[in-house]
PDB file of N, CA and C in Angstrom:
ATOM      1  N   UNK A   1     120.640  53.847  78.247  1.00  0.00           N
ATOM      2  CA  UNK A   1     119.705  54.941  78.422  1.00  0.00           C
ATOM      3  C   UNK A   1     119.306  55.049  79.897  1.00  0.00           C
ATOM      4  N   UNK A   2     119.390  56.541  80.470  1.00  0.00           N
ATOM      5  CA  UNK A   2     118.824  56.464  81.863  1.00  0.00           C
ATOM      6  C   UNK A   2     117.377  56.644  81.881  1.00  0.00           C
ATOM      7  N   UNK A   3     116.922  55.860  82.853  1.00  0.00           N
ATOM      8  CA  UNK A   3     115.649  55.914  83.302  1.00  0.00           C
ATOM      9  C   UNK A   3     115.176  56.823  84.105  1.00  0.00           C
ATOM     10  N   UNK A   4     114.455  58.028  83.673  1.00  0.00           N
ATOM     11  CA  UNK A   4     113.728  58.890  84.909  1.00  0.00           C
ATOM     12  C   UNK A   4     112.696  58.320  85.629  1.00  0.00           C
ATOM     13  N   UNK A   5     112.102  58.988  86.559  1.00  0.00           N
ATOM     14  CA  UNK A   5     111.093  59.073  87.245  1.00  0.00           C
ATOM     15  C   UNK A   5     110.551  60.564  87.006  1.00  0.00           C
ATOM     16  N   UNK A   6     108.724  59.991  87.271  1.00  0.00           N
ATOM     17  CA  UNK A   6     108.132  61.364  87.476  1.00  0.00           C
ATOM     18  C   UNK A   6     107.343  60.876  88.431  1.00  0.00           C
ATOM     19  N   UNK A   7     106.911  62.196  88.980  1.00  0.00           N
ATOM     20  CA  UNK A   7     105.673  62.286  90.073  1.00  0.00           C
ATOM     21  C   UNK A   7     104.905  63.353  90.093  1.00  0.00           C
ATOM     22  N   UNK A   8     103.458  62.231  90.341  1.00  0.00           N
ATOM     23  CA  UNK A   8     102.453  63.628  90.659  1.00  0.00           C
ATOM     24  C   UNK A   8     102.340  63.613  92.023  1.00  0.00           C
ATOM     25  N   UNK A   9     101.867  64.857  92.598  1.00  0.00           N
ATOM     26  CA  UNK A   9     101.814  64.148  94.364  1.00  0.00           C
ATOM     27  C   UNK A   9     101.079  65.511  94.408  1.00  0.00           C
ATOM     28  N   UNK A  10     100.340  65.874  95.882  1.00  0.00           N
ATOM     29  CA  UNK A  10      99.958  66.455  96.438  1.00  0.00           C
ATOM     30  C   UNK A  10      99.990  66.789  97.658  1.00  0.00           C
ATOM     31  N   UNK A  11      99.720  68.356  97.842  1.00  0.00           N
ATOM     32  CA  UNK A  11     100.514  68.482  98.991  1.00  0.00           C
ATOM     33  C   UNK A  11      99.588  69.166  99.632  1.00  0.00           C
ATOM     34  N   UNK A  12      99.285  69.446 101.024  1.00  0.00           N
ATOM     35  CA  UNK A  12      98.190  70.075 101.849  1.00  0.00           C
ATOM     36  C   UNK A  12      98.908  71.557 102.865  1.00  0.00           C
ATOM     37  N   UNK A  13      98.242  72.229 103.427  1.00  0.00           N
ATOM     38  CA  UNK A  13      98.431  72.969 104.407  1.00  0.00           C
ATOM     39  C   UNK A  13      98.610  72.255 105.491  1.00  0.00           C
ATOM     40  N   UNK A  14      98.688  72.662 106.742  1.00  0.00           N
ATOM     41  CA  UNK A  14      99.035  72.597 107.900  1.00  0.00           C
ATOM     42  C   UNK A  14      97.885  72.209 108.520  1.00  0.00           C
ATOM     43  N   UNK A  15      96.747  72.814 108.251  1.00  0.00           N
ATOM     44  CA  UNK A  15      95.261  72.371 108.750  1.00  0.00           C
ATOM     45  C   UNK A  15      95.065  71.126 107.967  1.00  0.00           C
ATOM     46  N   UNK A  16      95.652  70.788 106.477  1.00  0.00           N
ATOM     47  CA  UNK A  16      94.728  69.916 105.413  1.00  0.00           C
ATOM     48  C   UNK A  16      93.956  70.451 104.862  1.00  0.00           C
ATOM     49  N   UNK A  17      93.547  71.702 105.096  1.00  0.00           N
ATOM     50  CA  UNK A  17      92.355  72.568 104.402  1.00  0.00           C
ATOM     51  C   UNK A  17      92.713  72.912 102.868  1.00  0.00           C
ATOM     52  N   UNK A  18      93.860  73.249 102.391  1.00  0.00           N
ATOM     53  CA  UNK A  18      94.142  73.316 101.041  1.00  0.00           C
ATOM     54  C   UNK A  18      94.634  72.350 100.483  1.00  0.00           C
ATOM     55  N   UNK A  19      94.397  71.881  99.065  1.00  0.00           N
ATOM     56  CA  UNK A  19      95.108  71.090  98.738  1.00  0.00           C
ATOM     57  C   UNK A  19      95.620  71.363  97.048  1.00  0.00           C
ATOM     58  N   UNK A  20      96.782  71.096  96.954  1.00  0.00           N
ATOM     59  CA  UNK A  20      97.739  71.556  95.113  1.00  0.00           C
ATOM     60  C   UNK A  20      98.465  70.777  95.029  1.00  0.00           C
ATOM     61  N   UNK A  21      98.143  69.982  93.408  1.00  0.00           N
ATOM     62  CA  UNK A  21      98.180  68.621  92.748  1.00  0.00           C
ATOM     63  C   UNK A  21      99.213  69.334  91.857  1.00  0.00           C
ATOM     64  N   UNK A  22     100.788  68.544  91.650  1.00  0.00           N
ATOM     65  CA  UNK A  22     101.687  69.075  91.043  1.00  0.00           C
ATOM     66  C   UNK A  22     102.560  67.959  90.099  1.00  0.00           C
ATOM     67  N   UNK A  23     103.083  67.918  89.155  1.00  0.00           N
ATOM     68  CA  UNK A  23     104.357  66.909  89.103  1.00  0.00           C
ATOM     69  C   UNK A  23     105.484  67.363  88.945  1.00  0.00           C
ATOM     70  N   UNK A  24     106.609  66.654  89.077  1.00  0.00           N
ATOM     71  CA  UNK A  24     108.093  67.283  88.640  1.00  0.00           C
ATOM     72  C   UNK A  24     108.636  65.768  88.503  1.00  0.00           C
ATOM     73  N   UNK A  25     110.330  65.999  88.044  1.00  0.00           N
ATOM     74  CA  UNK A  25     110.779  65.050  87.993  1.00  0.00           C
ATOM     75  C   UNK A  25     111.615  64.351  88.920  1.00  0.00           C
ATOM     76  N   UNK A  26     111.693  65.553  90.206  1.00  0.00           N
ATOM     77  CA  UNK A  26     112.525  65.551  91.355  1.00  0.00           C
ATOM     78  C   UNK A  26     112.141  65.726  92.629  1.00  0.00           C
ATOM     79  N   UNK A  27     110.806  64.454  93.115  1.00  0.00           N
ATOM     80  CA  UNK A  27     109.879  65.179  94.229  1.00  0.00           C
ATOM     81  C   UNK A  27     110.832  65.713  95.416  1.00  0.00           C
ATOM     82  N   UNK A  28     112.076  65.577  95.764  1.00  0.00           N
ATOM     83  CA  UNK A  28     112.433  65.988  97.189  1.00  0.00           C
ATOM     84  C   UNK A  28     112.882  67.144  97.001  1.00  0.00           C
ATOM     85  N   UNK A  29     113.452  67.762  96.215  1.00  0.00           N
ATOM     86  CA  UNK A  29     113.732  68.897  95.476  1.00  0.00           C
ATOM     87  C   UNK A  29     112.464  69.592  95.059  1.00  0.00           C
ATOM     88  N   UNK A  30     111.576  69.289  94.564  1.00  0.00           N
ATOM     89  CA  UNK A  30     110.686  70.024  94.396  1.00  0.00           C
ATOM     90  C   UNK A  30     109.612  70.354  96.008  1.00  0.00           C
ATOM     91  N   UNK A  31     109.728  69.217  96.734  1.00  0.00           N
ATOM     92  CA  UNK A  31     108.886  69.891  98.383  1.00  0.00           C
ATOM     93  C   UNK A  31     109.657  70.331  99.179  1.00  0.00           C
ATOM     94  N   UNK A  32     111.327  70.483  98.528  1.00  0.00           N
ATOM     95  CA  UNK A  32     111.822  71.389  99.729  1.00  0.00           C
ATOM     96  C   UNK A  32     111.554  72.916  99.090  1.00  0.00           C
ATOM     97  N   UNK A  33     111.597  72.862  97.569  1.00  0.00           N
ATOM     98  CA  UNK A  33     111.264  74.462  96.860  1.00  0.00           C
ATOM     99  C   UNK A  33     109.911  74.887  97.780  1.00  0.00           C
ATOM    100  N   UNK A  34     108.925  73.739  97.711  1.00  0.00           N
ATOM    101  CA  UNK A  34     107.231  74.483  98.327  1.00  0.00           C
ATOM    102  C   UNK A  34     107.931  74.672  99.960  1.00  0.00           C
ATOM    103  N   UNK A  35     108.463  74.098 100.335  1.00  0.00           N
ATOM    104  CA  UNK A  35     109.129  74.210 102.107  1.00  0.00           C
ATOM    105  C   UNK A  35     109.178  75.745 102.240  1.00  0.00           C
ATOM    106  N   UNK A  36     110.035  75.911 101.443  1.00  0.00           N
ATOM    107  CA  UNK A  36     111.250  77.159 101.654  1.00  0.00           C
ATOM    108  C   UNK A  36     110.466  78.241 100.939  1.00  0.00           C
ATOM    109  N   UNK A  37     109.257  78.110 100.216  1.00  0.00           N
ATOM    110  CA  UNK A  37     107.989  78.917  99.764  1.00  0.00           C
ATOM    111  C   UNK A  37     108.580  79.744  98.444  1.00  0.00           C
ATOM    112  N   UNK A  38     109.308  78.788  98.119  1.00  0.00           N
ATOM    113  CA  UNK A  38     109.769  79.484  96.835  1.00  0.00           C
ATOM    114  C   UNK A  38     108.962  78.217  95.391  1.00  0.00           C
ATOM    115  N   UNK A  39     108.307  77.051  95.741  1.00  0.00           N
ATOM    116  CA  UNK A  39     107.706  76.547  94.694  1.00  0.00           C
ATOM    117  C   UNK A  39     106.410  76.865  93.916  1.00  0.00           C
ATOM    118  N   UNK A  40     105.956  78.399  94.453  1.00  0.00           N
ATOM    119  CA  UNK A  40     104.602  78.243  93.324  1.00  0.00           C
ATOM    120  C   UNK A  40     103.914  79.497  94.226  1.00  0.00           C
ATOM    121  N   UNK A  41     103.920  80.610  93.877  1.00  0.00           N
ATOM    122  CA  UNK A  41     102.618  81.579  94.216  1.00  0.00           C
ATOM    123  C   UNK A  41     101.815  81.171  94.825  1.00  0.00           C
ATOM    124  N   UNK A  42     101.142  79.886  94.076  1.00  0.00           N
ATOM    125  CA  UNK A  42      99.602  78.994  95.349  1.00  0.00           C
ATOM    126  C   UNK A  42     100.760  78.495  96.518  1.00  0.00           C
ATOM    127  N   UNK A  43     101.217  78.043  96.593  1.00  0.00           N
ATOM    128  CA  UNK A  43     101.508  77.397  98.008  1.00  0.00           C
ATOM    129  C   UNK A  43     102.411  78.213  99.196  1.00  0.00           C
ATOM    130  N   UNK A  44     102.928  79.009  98.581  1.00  0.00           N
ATOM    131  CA  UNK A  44     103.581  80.197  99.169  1.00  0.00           C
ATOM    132  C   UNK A  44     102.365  81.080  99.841  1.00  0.00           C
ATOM    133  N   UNK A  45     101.516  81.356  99.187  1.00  0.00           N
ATOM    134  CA  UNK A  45     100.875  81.989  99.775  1.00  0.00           C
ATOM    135  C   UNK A  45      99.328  81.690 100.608  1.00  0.00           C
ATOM    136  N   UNK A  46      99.236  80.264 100.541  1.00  0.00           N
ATOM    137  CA  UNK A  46      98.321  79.445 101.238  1.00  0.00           C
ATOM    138  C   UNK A  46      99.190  78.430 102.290  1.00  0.00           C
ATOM    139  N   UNK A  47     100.449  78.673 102.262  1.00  0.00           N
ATOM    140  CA  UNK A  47     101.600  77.496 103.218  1.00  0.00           C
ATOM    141  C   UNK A  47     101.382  76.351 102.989  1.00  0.00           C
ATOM    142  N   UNK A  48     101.461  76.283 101.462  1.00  0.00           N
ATOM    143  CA  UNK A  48     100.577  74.712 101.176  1.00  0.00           C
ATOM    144  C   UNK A  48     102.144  73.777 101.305  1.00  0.00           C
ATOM    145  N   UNK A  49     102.832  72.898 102.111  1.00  0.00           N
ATOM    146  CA  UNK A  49     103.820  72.067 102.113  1.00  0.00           C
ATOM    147  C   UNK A  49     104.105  71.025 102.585  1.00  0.00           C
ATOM    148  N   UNK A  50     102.645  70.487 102.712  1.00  0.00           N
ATOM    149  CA  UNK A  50     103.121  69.205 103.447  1.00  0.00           C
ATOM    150  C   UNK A  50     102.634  68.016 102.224  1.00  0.00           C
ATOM    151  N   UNK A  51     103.573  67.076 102.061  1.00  0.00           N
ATOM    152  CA  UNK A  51     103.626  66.352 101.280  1.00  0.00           C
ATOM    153  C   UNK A  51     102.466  65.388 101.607  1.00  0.00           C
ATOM    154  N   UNK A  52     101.199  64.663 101.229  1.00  0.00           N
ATOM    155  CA  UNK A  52     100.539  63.917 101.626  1.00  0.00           C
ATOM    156  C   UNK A  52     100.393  63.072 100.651  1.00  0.00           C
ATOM    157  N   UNK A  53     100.556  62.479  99.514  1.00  0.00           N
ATOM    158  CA  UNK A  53     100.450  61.570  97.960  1.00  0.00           C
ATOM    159  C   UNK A  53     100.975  62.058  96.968  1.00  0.00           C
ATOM    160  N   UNK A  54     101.600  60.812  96.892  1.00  0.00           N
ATOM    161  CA  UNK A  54     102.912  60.706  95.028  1.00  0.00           C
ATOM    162  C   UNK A  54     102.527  59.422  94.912  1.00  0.00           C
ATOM    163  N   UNK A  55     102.349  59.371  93.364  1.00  0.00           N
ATOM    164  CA  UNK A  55     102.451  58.449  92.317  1.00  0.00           C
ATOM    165  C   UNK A  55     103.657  58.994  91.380  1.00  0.00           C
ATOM    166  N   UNK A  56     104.529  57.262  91.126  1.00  0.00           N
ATOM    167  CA  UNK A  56     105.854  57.385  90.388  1.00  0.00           C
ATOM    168  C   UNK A  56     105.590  57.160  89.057  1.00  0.00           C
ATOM    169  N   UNK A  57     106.102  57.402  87.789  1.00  0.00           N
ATOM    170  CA  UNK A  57     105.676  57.130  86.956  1.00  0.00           C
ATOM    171  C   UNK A  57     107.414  57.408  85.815  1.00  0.00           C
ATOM    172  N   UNK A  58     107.332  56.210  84.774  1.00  0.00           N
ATOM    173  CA  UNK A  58     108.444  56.282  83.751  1.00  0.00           C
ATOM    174  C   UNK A  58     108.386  56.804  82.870  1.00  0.00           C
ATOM    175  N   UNK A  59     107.022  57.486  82.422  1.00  0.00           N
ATOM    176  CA  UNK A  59     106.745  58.423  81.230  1.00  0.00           C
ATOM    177  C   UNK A  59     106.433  59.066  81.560  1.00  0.00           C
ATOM    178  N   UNK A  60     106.604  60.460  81.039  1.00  0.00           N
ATOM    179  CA  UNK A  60     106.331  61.719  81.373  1.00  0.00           C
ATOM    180  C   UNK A  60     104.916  61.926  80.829  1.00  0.00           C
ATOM    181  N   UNK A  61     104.751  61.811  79.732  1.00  0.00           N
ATOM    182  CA  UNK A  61     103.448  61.911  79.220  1.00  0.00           C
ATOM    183  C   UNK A  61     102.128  61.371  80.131  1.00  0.00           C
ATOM    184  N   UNK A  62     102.235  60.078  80.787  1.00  0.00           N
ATOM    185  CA  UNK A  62     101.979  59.146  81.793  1.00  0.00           C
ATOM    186  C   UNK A  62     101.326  60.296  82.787  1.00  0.00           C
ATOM    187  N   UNK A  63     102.639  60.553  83.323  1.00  0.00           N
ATOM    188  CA  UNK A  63     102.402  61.893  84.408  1.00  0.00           C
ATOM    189  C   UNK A  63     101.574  62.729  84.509  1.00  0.00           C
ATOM    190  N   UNK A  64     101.862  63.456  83.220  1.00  0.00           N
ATOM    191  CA  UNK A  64     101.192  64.612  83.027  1.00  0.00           C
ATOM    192  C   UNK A  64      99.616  63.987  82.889  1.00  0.00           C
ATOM    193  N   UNK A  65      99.309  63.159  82.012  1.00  0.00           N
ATOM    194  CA  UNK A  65      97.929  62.456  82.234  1.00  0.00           C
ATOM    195  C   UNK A  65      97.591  62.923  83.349  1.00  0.00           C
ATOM    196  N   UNK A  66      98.242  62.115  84.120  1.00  0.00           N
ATOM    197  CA  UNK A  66      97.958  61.603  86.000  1.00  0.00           C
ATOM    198  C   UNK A  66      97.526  62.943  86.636  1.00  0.00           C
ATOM    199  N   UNK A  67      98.315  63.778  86.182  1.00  0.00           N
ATOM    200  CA  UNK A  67      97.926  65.187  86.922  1.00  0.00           C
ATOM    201  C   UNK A  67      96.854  66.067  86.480  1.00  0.00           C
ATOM    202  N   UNK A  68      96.344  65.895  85.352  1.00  0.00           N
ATOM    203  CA  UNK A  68      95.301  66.468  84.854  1.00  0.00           C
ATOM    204  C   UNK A  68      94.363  65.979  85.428  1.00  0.00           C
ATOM    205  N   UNK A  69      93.828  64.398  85.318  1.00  0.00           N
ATOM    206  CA  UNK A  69      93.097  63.438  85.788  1.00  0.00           C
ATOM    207  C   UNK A  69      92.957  63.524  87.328  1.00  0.00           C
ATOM    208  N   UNK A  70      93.950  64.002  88.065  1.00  0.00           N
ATOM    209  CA  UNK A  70      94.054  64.176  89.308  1.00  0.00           C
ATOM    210  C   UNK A  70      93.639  65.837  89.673  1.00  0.00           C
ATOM    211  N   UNK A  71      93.581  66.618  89.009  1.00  0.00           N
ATOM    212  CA  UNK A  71      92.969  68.117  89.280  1.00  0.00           C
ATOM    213  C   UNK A  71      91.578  68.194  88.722  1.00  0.00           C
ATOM    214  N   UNK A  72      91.521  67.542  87.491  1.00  0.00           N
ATOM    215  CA  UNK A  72      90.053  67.358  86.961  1.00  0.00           C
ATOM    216  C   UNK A  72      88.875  67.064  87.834  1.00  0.00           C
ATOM    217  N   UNK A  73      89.604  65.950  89.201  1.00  0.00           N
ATOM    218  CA  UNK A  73      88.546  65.336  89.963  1.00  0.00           C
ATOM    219  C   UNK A  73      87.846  66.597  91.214  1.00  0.00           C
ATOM    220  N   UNK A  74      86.997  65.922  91.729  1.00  0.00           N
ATOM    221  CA  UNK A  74      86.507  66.803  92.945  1.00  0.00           C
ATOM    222  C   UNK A  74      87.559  66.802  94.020  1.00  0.00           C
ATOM    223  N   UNK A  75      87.412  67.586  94.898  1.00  0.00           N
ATOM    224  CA  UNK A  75      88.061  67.718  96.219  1.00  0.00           C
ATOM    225  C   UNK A  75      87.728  66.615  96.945  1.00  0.00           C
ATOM    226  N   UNK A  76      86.282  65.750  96.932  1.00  0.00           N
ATOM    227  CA  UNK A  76      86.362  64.625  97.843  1.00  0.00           C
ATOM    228  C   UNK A  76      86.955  63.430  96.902  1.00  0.00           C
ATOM    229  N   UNK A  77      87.460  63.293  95.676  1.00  0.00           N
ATOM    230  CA  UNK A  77      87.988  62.387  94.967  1.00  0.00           C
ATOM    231  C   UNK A  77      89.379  62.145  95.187  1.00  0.00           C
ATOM    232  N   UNK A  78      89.950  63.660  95.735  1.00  0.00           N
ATOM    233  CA  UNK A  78      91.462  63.741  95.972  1.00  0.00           C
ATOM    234  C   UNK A  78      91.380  63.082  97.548  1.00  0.00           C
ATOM    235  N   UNK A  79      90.882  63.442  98.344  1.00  0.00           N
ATOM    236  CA  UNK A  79      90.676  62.936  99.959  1.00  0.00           C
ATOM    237  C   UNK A  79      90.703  61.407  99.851  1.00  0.00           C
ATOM    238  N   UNK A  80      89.644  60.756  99.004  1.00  0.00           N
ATOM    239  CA  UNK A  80      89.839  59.600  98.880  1.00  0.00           C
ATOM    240  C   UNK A  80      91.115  58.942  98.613  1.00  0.00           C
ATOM    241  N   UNK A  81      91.660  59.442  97.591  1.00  0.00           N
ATOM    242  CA  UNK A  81      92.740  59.091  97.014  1.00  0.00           C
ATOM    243  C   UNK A  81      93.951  59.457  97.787  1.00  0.00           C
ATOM    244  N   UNK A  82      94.103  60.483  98.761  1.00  0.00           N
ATOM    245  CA  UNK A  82      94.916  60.212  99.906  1.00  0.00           C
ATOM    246  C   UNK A  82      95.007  59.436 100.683  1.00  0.00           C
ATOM    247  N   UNK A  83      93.728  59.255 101.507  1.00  0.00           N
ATOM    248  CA  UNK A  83      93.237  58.372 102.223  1.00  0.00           C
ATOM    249  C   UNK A  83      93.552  56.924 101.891  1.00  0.00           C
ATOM    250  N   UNK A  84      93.360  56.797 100.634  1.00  0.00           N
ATOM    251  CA  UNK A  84      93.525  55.303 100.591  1.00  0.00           C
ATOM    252  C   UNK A  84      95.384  54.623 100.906  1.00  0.00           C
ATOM    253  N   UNK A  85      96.051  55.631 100.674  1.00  0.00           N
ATOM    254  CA  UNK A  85      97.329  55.396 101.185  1.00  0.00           C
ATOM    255  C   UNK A  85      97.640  56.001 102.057  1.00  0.00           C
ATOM    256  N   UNK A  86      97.471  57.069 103.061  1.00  0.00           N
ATOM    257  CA  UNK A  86      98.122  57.859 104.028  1.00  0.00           C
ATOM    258  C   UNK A  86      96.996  58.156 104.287  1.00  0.00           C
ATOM    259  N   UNK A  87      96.380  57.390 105.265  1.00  0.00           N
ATOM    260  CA  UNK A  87      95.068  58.002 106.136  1.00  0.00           C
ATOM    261  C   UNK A  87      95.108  58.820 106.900  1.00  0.00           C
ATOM    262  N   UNK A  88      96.642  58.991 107.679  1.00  0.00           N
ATOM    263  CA  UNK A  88      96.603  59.476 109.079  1.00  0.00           C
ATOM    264  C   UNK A  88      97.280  61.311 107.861  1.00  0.00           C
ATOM    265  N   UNK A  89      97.070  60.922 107.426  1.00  0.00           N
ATOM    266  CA  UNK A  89      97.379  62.389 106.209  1.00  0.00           C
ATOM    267  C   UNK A  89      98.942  62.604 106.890  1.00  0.00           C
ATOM    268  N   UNK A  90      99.965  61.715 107.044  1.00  0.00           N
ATOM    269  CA  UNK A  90     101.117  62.180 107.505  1.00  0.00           C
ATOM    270  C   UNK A  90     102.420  62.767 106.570  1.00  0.00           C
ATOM    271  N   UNK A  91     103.303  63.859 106.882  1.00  0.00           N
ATOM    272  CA  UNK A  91     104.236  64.457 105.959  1.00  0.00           C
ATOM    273  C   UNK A  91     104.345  63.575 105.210  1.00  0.00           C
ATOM    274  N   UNK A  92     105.080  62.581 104.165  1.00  0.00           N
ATOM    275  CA  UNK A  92     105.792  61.912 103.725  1.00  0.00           C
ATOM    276  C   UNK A  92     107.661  62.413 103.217  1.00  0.00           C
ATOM    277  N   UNK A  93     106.831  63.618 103.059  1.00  0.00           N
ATOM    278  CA  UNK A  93     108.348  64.008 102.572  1.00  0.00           C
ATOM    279  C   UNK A  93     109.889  63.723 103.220  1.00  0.00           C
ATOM    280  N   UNK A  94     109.986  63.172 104.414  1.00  0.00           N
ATOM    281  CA  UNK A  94     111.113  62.653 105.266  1.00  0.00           C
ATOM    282  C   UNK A  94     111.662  61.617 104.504  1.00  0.00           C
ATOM    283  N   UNK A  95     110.885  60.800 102.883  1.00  0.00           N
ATOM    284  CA  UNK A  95     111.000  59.777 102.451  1.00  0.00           C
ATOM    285  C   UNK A  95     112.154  60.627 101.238  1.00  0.00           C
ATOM    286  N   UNK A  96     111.895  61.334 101.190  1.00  0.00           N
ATOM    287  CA  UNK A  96     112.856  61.996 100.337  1.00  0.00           C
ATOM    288  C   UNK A  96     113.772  62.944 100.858  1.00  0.00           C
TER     289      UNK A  96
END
């Protein structure tokens, strides 16, 4: 049996001023779709594409949790939760 991956991650504008909490099963593929402004009405039209936090996960169900739980929170809950791994809020997406 193959093993997927999922991810929730979030991604910011150019300032950091916006931020949209997403999952898929294919993060480099899915932040080159927000790149190229073809992944989502919100980010296309706020230039939301810079990759700043992913969590990996083997269940999908897992995921989807993660992402609810992760939009549910406040805006300074998500900052934190960047912060605590990528302070300097840098792309990541070069990792993919």
């Amino acid at each position: 049996m193959i093993e997927r991956e999922y991810y929730v991650y979030i991604l910011t504008s150019k300032k950091d001023s916006v931020l949209y909490t997403g999952m898929t099963n294919h993060l480099g593929r899915r932040v080159e779709e927000h790149k190229k402004k073809t992944g989502s009405k919100f980010t296309s039209r706020y230039n939301v594409n810079k990759l700043v936090y992913y969590e990996i996960f083997s269940d999908v169900r897992m995921a989807i949790h993660r992402e609810k739980q992760i939009k549910a929170g406040s805006r300074q809950k998500k900052i934190d939760l960047i912060n605590s791994i990528n302070p300097e809020w840098n792309d990541l997406a070069d990792k993919f």
